[in-house]
N, C-alpha and C. Protein backbone atom coordinates (compact mmCIF):
# COMPACT_ATOMS: atom_id res chain seq x y z
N UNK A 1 19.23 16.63 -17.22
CA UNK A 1 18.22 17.05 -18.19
C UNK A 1 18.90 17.43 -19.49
N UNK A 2 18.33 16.92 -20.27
CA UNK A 2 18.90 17.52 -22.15
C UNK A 2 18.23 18.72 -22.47
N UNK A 3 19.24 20.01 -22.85
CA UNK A 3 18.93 21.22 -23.07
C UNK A 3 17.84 21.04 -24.06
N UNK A 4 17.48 20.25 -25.02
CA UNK A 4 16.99 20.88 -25.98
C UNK A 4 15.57 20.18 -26.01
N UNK A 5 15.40 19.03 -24.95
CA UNK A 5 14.07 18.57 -25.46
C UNK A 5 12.97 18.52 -24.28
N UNK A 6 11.77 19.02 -24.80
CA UNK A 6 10.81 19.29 -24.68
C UNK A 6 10.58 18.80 -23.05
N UNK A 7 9.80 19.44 -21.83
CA UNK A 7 9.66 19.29 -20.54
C UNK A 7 7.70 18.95 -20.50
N UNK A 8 7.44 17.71 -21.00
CA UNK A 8 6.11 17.86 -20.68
C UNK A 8 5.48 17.45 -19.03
N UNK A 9 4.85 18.83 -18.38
CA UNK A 9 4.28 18.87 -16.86
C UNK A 9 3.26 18.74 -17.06
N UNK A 10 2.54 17.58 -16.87
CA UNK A 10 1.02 17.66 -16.45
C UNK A 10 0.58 17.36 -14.99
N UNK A 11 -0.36 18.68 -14.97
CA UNK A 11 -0.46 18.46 -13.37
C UNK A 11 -2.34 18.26 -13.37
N UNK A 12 -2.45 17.24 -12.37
CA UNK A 12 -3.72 16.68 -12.47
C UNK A 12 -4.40 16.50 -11.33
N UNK A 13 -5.35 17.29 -11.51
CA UNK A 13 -6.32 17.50 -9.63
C UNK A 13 -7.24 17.83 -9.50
N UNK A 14 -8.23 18.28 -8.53
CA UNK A 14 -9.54 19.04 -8.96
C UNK A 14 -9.44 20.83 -9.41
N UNK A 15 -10.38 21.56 -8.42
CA UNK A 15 -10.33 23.12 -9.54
C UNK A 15 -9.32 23.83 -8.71
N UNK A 16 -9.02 23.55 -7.68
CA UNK A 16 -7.69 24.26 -7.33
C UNK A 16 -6.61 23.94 -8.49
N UNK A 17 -6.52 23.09 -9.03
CA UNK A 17 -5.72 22.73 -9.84
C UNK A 17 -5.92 23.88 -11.42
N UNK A 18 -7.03 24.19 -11.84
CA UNK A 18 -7.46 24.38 -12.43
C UNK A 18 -7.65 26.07 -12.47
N UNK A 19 -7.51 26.36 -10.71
CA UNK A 19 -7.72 28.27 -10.60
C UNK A 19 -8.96 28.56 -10.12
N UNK A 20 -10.15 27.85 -9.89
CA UNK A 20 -11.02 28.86 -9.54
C UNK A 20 -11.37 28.79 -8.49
N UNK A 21 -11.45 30.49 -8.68
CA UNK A 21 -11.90 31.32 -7.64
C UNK A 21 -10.50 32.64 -7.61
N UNK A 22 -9.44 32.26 -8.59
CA UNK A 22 -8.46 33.45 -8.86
C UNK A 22 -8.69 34.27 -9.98
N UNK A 23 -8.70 36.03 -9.35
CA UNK A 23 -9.01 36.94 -10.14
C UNK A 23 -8.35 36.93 -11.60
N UNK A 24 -7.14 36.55 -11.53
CA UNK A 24 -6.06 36.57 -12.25
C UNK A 24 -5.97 35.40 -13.70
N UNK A 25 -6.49 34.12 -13.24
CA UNK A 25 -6.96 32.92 -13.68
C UNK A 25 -5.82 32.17 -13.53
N UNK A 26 -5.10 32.33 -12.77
CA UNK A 26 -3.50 31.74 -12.80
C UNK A 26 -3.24 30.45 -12.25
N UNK A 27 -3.97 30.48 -10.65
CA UNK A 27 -3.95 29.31 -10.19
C UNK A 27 -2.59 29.47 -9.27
N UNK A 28 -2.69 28.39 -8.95
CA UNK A 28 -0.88 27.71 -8.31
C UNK A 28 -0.12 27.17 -9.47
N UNK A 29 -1.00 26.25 -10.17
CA UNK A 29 -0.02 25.61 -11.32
C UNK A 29 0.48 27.01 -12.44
N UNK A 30 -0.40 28.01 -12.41
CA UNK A 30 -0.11 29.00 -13.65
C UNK A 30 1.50 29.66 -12.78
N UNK A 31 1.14 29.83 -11.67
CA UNK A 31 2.20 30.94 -10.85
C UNK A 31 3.33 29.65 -10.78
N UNK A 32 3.50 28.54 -10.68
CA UNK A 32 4.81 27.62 -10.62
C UNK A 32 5.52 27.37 -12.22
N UNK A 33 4.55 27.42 -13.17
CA UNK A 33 5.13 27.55 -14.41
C UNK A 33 5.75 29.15 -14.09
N UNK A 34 5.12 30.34 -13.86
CA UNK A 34 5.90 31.58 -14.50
C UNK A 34 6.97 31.65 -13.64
N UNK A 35 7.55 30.84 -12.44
CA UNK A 35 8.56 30.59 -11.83
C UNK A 35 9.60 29.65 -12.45
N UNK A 36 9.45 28.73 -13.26
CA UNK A 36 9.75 27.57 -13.39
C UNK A 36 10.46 27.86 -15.01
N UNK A 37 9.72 28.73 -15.64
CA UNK A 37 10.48 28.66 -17.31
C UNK A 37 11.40 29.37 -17.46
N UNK A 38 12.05 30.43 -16.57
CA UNK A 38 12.94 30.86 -16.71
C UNK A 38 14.24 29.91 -16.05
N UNK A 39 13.98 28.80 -15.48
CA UNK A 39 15.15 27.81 -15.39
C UNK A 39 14.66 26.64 -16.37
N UNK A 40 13.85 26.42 -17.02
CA UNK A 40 13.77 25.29 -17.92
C UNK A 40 12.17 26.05 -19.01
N UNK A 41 13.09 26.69 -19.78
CA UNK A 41 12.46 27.28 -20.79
C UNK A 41 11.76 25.99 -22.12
N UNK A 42 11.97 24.94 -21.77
CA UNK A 42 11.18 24.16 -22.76
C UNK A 42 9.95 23.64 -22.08
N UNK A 43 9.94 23.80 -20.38
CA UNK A 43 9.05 23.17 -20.17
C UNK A 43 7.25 23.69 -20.42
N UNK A 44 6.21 22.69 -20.64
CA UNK A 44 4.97 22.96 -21.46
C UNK A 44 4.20 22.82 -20.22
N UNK A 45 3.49 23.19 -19.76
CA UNK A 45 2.07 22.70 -18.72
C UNK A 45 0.61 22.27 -19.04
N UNK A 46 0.33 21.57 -18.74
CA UNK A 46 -0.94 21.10 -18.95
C UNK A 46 -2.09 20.59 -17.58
N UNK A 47 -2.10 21.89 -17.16
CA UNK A 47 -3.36 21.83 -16.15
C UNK A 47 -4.68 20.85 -16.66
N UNK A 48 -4.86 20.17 -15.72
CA UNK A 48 -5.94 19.06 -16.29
C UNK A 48 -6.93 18.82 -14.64
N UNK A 49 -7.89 19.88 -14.63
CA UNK A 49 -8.27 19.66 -13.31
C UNK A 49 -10.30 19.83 -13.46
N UNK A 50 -10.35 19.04 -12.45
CA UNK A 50 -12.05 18.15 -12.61
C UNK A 50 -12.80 18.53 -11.51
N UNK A 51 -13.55 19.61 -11.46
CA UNK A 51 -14.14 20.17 -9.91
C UNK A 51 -14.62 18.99 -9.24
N UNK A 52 -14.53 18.88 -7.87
CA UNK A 52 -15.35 18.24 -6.64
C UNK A 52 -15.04 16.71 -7.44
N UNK A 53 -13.67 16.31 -7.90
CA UNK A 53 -13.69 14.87 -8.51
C UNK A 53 -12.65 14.30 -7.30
N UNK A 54 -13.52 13.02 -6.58
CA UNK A 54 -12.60 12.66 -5.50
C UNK A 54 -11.42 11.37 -6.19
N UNK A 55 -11.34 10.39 -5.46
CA UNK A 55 -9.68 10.28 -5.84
C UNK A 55 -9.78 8.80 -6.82
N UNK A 56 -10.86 8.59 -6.41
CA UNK A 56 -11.78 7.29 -7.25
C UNK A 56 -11.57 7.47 -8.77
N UNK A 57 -12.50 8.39 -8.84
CA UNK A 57 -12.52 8.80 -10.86
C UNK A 57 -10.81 9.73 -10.83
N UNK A 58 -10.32 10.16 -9.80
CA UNK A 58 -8.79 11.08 -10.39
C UNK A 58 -7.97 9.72 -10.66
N UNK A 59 -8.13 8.54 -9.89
CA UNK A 59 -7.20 7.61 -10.27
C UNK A 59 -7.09 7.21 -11.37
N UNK A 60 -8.79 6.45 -12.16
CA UNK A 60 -8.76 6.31 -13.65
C UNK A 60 -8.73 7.37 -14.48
N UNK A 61 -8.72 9.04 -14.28
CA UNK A 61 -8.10 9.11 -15.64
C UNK A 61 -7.01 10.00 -15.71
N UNK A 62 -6.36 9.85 -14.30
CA UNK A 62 -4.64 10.76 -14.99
C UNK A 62 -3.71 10.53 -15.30
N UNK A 63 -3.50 9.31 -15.46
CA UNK A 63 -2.69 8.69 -16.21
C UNK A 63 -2.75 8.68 -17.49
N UNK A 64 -4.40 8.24 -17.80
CA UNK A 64 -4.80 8.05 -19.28
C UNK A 64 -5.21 9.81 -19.64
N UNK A 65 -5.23 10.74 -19.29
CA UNK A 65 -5.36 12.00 -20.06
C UNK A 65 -3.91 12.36 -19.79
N UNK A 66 -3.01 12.23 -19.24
CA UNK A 66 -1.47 12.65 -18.61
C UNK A 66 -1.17 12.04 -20.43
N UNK A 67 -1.02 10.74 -21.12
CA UNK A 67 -0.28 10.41 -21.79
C UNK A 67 -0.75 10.94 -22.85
N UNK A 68 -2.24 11.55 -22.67
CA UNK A 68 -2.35 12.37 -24.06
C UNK A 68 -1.84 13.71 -24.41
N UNK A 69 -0.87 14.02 -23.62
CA UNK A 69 0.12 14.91 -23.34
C UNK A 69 1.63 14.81 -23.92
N UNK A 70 1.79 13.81 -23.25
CA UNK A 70 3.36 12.92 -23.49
C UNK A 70 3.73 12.43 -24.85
N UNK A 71 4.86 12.54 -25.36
CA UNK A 71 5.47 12.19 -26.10
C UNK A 71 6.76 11.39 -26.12
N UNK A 72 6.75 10.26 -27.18
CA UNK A 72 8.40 9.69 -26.89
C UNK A 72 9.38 10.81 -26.98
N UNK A 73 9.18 11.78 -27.89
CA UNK A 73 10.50 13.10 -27.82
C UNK A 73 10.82 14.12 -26.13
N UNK A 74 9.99 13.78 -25.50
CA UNK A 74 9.92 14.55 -24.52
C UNK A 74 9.95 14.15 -23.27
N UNK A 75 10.30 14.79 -22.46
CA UNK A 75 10.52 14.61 -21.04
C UNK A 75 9.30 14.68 -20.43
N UNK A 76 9.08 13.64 -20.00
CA UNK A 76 7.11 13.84 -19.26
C UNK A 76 7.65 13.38 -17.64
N UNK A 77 6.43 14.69 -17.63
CA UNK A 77 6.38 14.24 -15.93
C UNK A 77 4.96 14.55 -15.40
N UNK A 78 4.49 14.04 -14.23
CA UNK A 78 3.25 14.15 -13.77
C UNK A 78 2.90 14.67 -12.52
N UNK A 79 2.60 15.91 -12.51
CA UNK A 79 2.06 15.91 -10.78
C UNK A 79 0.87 15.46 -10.62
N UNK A 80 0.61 14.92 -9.30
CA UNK A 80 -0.75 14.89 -8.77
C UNK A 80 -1.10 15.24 -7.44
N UNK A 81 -2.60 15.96 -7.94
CA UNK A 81 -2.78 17.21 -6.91
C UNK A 81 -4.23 16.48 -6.55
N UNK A 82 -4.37 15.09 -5.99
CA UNK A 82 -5.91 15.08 -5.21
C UNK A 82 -6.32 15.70 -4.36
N UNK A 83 -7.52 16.67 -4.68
CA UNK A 83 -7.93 16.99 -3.53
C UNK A 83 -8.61 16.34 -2.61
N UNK A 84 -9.13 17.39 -1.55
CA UNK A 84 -10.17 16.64 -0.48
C UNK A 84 -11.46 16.52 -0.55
N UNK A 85 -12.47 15.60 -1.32
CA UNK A 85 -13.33 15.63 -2.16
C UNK A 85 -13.20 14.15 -1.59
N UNK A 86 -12.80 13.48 -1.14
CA UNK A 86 -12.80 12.11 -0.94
C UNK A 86 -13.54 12.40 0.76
N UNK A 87 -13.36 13.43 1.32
CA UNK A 87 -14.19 13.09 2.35
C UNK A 87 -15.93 13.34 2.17
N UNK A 88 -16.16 14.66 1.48
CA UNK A 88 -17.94 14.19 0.96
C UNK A 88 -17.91 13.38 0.49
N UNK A 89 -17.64 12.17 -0.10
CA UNK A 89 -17.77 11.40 -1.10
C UNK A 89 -17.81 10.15 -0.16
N UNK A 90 -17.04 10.35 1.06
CA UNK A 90 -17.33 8.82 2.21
C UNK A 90 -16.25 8.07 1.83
N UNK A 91 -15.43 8.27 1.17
CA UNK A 91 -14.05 7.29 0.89
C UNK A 91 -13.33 7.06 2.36
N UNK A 92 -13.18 5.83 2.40
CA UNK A 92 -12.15 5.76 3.66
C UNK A 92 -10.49 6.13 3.16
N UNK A 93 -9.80 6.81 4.48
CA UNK A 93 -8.43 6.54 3.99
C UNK A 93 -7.69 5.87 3.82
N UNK A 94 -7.82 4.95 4.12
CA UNK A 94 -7.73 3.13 2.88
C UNK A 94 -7.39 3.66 1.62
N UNK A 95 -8.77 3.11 1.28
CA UNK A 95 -9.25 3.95 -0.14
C UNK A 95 -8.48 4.52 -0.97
N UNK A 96 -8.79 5.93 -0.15
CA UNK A 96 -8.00 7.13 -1.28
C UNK A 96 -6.33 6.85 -0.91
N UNK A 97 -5.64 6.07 -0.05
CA UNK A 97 -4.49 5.65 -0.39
C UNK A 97 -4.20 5.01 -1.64
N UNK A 98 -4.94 3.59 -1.40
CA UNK A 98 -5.08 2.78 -2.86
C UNK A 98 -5.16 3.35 -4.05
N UNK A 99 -6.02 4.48 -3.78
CA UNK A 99 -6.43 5.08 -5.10
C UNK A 99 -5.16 5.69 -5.75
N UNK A 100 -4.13 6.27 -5.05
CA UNK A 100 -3.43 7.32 -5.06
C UNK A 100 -2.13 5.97 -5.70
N UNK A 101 -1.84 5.09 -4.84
CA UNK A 101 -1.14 4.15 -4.71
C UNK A 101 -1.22 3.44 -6.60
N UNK A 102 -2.09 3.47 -6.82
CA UNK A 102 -2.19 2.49 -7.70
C UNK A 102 -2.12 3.65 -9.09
N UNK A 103 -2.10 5.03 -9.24
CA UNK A 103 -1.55 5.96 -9.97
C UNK A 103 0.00 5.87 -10.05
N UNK A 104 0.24 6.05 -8.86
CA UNK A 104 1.56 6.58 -9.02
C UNK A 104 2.55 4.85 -9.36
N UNK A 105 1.92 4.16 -9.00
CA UNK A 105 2.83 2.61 -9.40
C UNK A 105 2.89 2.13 -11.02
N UNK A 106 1.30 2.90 -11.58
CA UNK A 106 0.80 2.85 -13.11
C UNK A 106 2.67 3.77 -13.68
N UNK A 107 2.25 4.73 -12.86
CA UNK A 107 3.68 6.04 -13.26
C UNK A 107 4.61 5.54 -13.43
N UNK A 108 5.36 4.98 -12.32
CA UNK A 108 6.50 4.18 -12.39
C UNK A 108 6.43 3.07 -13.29
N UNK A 109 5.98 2.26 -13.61
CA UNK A 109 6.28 1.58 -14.82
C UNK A 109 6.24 1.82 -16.10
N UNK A 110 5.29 2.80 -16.15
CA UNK A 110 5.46 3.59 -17.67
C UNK A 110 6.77 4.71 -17.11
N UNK A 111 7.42 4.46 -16.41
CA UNK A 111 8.61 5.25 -15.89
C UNK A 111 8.62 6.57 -16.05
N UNK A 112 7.38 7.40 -15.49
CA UNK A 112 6.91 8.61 -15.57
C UNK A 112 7.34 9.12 -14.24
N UNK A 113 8.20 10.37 -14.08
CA UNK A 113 8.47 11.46 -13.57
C UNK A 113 7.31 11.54 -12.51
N UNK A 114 7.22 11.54 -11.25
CA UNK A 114 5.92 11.56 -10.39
C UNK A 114 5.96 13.01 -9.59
N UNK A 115 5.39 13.49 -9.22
CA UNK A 115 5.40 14.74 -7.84
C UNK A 115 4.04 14.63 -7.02
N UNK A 116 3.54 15.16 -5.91
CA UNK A 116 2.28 14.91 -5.28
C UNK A 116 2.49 15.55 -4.89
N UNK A 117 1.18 16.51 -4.54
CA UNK A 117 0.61 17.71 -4.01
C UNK A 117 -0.26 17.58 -3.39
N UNK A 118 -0.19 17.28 -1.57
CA UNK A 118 -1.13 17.27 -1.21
C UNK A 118 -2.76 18.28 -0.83
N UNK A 119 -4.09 17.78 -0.57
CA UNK A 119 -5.05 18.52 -0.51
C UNK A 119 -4.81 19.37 1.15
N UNK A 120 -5.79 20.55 0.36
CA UNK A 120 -5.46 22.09 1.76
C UNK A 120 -6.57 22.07 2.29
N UNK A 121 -6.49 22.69 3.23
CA UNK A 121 -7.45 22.72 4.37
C UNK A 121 -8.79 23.47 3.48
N UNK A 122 -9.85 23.36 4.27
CA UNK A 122 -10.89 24.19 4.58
C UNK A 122 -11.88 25.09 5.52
N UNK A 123 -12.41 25.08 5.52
CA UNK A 123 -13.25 26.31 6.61
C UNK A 123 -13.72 25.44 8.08
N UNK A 124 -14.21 24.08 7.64
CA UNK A 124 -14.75 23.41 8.64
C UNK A 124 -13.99 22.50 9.31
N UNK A 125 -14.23 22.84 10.72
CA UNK A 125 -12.51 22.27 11.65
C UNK A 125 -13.63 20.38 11.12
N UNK A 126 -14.42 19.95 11.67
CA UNK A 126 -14.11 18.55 11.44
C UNK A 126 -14.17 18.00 10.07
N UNK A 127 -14.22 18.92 8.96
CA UNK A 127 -13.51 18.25 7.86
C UNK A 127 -11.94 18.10 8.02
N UNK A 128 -11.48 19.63 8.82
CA UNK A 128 -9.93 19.58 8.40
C UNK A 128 -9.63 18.31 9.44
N UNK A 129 -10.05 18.13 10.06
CA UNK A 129 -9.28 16.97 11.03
C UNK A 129 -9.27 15.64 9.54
N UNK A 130 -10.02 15.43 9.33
CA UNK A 130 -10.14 13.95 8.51
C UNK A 130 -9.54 14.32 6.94
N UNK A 131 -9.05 15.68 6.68
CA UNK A 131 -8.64 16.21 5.26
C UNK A 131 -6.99 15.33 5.84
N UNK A 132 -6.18 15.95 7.42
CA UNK A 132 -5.49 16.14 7.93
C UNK A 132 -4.90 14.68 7.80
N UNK A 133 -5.73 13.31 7.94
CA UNK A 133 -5.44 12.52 7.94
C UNK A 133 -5.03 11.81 6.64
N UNK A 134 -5.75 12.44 5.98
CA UNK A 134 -6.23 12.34 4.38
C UNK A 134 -4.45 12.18 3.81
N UNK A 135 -3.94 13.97 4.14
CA UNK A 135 -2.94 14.41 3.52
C UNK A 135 -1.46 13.33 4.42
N UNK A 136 -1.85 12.93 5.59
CA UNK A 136 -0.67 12.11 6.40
C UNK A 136 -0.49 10.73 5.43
N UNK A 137 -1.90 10.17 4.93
CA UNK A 137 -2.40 9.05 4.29
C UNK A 137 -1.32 9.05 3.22
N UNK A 138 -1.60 10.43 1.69
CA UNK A 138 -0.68 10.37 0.99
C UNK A 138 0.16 10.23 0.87
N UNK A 139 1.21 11.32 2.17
CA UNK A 139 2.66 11.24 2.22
C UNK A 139 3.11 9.96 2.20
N UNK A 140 2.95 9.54 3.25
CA UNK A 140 2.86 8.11 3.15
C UNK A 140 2.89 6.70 1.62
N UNK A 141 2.18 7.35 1.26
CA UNK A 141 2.15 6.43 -0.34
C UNK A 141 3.03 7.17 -1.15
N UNK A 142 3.30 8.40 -0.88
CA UNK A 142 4.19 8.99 -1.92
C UNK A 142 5.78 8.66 -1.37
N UNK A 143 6.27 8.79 -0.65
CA UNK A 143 7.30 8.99 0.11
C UNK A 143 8.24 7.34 0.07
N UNK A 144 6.80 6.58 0.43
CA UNK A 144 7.29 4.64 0.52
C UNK A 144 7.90 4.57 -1.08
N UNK A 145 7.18 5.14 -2.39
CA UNK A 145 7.94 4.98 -3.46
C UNK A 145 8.98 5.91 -3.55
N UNK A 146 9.26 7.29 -3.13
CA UNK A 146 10.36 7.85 -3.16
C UNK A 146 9.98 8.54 -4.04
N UNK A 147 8.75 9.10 -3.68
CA UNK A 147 8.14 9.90 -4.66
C UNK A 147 8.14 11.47 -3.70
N UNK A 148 8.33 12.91 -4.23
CA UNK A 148 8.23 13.99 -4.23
C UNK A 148 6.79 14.31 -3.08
N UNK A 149 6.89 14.82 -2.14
CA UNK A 149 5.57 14.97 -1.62
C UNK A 149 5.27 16.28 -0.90
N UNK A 150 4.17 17.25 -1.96
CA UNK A 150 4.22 18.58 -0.88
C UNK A 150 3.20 18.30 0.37
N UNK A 151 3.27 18.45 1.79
CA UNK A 151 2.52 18.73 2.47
C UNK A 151 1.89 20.16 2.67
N UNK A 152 0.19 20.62 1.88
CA UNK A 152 -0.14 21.86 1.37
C UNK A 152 -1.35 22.24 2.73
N UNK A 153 -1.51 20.75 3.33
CA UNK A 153 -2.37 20.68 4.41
C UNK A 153 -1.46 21.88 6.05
N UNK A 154 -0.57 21.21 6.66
CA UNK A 154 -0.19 21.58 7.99
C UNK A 154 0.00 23.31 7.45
N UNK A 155 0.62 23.24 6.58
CA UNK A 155 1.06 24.81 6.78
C UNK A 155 0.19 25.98 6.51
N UNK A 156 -1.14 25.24 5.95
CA UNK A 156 -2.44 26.57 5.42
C UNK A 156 -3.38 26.24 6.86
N UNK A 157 -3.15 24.80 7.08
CA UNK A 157 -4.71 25.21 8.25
C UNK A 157 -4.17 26.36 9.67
N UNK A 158 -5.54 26.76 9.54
CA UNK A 158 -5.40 28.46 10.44
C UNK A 158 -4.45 29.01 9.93
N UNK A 159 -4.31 29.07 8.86
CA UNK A 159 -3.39 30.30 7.91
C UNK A 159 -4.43 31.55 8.17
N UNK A 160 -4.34 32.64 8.64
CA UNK A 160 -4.97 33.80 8.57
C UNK A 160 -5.54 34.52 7.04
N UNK A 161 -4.03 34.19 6.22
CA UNK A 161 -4.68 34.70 4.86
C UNK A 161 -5.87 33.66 4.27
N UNK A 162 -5.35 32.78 4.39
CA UNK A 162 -6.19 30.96 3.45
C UNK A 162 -7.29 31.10 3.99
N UNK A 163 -7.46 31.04 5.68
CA UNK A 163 -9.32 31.22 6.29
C UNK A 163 -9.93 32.42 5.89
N UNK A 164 -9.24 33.83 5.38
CA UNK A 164 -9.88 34.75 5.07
C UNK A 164 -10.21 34.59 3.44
N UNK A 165 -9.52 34.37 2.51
CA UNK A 165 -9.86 34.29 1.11
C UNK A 165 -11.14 33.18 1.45
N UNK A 166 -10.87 32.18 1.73
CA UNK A 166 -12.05 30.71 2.11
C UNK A 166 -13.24 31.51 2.11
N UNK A 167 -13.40 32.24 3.70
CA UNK A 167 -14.46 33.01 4.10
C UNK A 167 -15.56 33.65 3.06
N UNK A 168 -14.40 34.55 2.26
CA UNK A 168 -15.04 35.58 1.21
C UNK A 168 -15.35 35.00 0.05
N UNK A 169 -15.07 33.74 -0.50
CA UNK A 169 -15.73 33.08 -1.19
C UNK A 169 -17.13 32.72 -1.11
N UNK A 170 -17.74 32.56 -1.99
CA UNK A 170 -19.11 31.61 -1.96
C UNK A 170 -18.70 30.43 -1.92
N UNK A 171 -18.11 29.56 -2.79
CA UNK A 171 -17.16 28.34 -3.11
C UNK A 171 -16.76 28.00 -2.33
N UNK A 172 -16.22 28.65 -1.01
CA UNK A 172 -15.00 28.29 -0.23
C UNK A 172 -13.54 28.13 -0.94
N UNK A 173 -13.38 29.14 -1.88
CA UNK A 173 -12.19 28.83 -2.76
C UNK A 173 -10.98 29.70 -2.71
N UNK A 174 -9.84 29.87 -2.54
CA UNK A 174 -8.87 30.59 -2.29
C UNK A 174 -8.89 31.81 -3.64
N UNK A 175 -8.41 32.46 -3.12
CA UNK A 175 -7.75 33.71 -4.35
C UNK A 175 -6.52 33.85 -4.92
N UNK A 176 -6.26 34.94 -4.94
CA UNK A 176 -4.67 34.96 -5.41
C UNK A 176 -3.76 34.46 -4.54
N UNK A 177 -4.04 35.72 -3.27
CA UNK A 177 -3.06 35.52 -2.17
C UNK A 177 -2.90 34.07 -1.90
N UNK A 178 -3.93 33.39 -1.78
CA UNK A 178 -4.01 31.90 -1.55
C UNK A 178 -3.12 30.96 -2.46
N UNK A 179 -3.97 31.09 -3.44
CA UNK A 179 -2.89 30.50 -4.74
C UNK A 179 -1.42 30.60 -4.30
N UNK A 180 -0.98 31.80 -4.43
CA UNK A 180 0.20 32.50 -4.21
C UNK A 180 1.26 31.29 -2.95
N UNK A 181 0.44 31.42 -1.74
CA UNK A 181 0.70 30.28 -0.92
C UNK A 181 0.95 28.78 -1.05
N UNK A 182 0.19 28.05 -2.01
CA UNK A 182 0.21 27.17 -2.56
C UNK A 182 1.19 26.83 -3.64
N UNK A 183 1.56 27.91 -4.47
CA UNK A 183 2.73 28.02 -5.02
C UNK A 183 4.30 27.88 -4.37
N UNK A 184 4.22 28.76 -3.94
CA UNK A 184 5.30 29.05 -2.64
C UNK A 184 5.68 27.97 -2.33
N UNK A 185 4.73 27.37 -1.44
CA UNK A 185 4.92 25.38 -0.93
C UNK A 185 6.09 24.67 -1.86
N UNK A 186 4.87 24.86 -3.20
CA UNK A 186 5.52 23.58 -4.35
C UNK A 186 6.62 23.72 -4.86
N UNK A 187 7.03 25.25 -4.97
CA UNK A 187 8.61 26.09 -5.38
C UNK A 187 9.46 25.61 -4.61
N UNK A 188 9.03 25.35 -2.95
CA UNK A 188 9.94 25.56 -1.95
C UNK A 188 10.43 24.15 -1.47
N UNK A 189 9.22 22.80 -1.87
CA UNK A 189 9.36 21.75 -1.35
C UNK A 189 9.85 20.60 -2.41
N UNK A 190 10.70 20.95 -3.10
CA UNK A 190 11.49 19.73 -3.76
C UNK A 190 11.65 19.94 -5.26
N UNK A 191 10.45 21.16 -5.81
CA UNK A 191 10.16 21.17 -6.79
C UNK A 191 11.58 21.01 -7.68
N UNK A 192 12.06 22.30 -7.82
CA UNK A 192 13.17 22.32 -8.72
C UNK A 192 14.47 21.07 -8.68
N UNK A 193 14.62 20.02 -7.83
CA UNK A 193 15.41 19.36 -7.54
C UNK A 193 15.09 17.93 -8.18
N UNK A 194 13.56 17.93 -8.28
CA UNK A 194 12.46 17.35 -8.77
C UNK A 194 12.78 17.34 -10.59
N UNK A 195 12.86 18.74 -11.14
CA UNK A 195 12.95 18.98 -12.45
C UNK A 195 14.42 18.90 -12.78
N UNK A 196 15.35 18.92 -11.95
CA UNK A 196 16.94 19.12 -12.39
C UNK A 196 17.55 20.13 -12.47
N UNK A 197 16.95 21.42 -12.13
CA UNK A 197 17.14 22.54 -12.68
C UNK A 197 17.44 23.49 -11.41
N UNK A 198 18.18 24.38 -11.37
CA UNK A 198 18.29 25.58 -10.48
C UNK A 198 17.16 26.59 -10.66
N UNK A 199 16.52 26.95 -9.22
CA UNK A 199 15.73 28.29 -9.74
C UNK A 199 16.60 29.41 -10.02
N UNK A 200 16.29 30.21 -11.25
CA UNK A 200 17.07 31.17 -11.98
C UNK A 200 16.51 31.90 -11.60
N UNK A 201 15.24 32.25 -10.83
CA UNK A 201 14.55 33.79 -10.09
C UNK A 201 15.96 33.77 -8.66
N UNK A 202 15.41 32.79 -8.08
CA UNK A 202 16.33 32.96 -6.73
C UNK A 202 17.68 33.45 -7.08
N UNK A 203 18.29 33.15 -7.85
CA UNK A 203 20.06 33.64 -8.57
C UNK A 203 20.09 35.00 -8.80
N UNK A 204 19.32 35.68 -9.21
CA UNK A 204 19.08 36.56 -10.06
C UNK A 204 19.44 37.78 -8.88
């Protein structure tokens, strides 16, 4: 990485992506930036997240709102955080592979920096079974390109904290603590190795 120029992160997903339902307004993406700039202090974030948008409409436009981000001076990179919105929606996991598949291949030839974040459980066991498959689906497309892949699914379902924030929602939407979890994951699963950088909290 070159000390001096610019780290553009856009991370692109539905409203988990986005924070709501956190007191704080932080999100996962807010809490991985305030982890993240003290080892790469140029980097910029650009949360770009679309409630209940399944993977259909996330495919056409994160690429094309990602580059309205990007600059030739700068280091761009892209996460993508589809959620599970593809199962109300009746998408097969076909589908939301392709869908996912045909982002991240757009990425690589515009030779964009990729990461994937897969979708987390919810309250209802036979959604999570088919979310479950959902998130095996991605790895899968992420991993065949050698692409970065958090699995956010195995380690929250029957999480005690994640089913209780869920619960106390109206939304079904996580909170802090939740967030917090979701963070954790993305810190822990490739992230920084991903950006080039040492975490400077962990050193400290």
């Amino acid at each position: 990485m070159t000390g001096t120029k610019d780290t553009a992160i856009v991370v692109a997903g539905d409203e988990l992506v986005a924070g709501h339902g956190d007191g704080r307004g932080l999100g996962w993406t807010g809490r991985v930036a305030a982890r993240t700039l003290p080892a790469l202090p140029t980097a910029r974030f650009y949360p770009l997240g679309v409630p209940a948008e399944d993977s259909a409409a996330f495919a056409k436009r994160a690429l094309a709102e990602a580059g309205l981000r990007f600059t030739p001076e700068s280091e761009n990179r892209l996460v993508l955080a589809p959620g599970s919105h593809d199962i109300a929606s009746g998408l097969s996991t076909a589908r939301s592979r392709l869908n996912l598949a045909n982002v991240l291949d757009a990425a690589l030839a515009a030779e964009v920096a990729t990461f994937v974040v897969g979708p987390t459980p919810v309250l209802r066991a036979e959604d999570n079974r088919r979310i479950g498959e959902l998130s095996q689906g991605y790895a899968d497309v992420a991993l065949r390109r050698g692409v970065p892949f958090v699995d956010a699914f195995t380690p929250l379902d029957g999480h005690p904290v994640w089913q209780r924030e869920l619960a106390a929602s109206a939304a079904g939407l996580p909170s802090q603590e939740g967030y917090g979890l979701i963070a954790w994951l993305v810190l822990n699963r490739g992230w920084f190795d991903w950006l080039g950088v040492e975490d400077a909290l962990a050193r400290a």
